[in-house]
C-alpha atoms as a PDB file:
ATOM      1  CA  UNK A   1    -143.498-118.805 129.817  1.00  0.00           C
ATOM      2  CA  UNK A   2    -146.392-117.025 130.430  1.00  0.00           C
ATOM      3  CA  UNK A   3    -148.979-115.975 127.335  1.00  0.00           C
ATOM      4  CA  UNK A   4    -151.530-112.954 126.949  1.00  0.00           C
ATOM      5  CA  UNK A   5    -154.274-113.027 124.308  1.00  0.00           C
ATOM      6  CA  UNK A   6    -154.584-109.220 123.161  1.00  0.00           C
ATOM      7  CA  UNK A   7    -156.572-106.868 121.042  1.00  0.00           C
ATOM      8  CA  UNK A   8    -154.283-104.796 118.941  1.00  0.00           C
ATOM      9  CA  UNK A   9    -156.175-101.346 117.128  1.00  0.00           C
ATOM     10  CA  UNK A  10    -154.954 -98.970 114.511  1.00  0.00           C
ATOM     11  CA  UNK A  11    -156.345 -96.771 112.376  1.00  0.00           C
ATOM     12  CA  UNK A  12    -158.866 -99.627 110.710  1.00  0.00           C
ATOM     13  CA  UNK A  13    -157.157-102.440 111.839  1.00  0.00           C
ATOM     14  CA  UNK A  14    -158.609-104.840 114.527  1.00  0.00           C
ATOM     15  CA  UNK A  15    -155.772-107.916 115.218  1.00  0.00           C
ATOM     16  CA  UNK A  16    -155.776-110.624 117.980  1.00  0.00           C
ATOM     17  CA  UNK A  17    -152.223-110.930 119.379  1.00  0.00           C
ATOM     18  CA  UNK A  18    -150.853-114.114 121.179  1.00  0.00           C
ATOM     19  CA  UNK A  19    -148.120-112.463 123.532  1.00  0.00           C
ATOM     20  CA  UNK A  20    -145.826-114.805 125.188  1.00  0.00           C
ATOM     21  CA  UNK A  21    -143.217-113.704 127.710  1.00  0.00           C
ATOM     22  CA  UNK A  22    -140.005-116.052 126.815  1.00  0.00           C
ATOM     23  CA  UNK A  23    -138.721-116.155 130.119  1.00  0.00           C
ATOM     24  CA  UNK A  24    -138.782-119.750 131.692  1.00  0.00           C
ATOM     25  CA  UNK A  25    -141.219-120.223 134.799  1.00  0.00           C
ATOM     26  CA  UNK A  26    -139.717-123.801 135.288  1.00  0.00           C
ATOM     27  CA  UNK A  27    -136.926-126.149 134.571  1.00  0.00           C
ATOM     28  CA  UNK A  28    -137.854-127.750 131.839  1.00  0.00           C
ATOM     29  CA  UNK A  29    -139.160-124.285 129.864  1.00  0.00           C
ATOM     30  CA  UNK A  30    -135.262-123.037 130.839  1.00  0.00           C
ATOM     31  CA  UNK A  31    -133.266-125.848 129.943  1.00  0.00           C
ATOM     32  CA  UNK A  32    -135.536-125.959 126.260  1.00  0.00           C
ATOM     33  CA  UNK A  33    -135.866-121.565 125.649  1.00  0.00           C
ATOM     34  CA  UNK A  34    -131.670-121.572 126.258  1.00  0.00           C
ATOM     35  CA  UNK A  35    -130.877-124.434 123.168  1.00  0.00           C
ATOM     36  CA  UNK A  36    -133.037-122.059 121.642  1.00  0.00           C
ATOM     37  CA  UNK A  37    -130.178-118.984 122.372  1.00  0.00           C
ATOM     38  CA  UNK A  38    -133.083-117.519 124.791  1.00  0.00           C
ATOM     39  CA  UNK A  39    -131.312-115.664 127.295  1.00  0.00           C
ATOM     40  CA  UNK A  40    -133.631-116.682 130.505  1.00  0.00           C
ATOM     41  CA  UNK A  41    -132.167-113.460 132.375  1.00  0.00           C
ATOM     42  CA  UNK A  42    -135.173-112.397 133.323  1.00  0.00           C
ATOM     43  CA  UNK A  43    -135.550-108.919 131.552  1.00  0.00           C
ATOM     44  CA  UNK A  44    -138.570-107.863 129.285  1.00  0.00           C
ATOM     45  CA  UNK A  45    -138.472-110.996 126.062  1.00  0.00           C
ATOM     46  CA  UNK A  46    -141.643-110.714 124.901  1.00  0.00           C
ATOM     47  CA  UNK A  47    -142.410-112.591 121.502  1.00  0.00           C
ATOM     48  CA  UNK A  48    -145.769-111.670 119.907  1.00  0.00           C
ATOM     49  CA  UNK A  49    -147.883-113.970 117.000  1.00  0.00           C
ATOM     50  CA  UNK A  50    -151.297-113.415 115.295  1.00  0.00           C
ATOM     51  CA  UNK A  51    -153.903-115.405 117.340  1.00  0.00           C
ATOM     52  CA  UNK A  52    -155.763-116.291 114.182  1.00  0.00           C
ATOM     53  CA  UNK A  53    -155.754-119.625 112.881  1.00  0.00           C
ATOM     54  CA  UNK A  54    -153.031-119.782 109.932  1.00  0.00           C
ATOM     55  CA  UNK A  55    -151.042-117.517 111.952  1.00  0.00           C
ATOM     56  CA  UNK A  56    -147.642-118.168 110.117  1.00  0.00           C
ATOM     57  CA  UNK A  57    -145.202-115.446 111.761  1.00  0.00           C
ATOM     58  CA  UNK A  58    -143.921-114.820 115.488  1.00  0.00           C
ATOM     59  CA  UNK A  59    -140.763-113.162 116.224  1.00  0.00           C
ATOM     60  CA  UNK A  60    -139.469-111.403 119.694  1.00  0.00           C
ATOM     61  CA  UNK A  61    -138.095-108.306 117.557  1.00  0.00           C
ATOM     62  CA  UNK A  62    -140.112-104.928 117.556  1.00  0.00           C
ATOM     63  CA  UNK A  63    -138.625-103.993 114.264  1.00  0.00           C
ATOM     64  CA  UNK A  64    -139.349-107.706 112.986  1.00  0.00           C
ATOM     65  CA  UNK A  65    -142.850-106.642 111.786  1.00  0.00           C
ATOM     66  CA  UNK A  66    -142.004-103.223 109.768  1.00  0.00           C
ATOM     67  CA  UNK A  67    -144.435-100.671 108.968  1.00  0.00           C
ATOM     68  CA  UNK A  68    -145.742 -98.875 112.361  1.00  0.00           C
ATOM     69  CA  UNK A  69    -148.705-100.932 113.596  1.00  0.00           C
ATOM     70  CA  UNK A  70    -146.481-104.157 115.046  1.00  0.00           C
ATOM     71  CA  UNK A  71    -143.769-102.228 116.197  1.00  0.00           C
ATOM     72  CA  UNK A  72    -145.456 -99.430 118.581  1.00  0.00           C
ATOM     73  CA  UNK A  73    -147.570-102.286 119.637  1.00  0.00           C
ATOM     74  CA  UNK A  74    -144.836-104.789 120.965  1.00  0.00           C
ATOM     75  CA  UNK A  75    -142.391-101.779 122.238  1.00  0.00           C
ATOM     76  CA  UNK A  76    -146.066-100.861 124.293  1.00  0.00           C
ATOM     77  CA  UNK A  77    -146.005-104.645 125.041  1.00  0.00           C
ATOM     78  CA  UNK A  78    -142.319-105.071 126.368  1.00  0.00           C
ATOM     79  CA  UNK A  79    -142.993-101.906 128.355  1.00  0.00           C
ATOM     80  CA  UNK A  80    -146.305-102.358 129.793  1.00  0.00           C
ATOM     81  CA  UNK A  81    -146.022-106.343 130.597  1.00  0.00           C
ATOM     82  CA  UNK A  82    -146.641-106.524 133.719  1.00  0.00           C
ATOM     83  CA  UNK A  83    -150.055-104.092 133.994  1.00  0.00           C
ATOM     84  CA  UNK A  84    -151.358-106.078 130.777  1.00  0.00           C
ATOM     85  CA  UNK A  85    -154.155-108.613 131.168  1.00  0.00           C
ATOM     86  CA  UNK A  86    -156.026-110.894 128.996  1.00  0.00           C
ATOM     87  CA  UNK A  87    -158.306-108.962 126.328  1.00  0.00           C
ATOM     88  CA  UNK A  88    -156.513-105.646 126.617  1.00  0.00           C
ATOM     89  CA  UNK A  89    -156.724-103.458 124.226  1.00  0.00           C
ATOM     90  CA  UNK A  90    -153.128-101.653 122.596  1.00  0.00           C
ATOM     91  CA  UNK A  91    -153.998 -99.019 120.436  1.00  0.00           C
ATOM     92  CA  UNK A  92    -151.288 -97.362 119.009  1.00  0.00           C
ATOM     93  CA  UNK A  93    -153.396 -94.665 117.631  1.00  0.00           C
ATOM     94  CA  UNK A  94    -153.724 -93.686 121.384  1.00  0.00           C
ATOM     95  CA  UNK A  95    -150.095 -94.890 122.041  1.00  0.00           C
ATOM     96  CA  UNK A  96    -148.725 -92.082 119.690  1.00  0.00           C
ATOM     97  CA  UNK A  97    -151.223 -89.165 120.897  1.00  0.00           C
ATOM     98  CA  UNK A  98    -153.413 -89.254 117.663  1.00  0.00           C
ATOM     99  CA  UNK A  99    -156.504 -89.832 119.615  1.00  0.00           C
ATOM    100  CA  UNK A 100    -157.711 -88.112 123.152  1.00  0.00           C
ATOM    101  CA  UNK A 101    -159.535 -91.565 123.862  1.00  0.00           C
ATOM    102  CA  UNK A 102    -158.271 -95.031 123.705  1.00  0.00           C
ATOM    103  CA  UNK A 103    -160.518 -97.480 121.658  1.00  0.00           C
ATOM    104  CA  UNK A 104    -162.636 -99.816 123.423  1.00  0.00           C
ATOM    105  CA  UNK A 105    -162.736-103.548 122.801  1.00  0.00           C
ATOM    106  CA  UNK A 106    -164.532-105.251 119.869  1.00  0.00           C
ATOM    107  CA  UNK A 107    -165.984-107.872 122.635  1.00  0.00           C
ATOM    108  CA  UNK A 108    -167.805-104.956 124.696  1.00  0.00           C
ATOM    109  CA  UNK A 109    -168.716-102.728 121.243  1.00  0.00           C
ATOM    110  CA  UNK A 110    -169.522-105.595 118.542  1.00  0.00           C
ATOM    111  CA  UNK A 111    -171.845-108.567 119.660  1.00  0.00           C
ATOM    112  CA  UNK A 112    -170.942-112.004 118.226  1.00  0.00           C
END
């Protein structure tokens, strides 16, 4: 398995995403993620928490989430796995052509 820590942006919203692609990158990940009913086939499985401390909900379903926020977001996520690195920022403001410019990460805008 192979995790991404992410920036997710709406309209007001600023959310740290844990993003873990559920495909096995050993033995032991593939023999545990199939007694799970993973399907280790190697297509897009991308399962998506908050990064927050107290994070209580993680689920590999787009549609798990409701509203519009989660779902845009992890559809963007399955889709655009492989070009996504550490600290990127999905806006789904941007993602659904409300906004010309995509927003820029909190690190870079708001100092600690």
């Amino acid at each position: 398995m192979i995790a991404k820590a992410l920036e997710l942006r709406d309209e007001g919203t600023f959310i740290t995403l844990l993003a873990v692609n559920m495909n096995p990158i050993n033995d032991a990940q593939r023999y545990l993620l199939r007694r799970c009913g993973y399907p280790c086939d190697g297509l897009p499985n991308i399962a998506i928490t908050h990064l927050r401390a107290g994070g209580d909900k993680c689920s590999n379903d787009p549609y798990y989430w409701g509203g519009r926020t989660y779902p845009v977001a992890h559809n963007y996520i399955i889709e655009h796995w492989d070009e996504l690195r550490d600290g990127d920022v999905i806006d789904v403001q941007f993602i659904l052509g409300e906004t010309k410019e995509p927003k820029i990460s909190e690190r870079v805008s708001v100092p600690l």
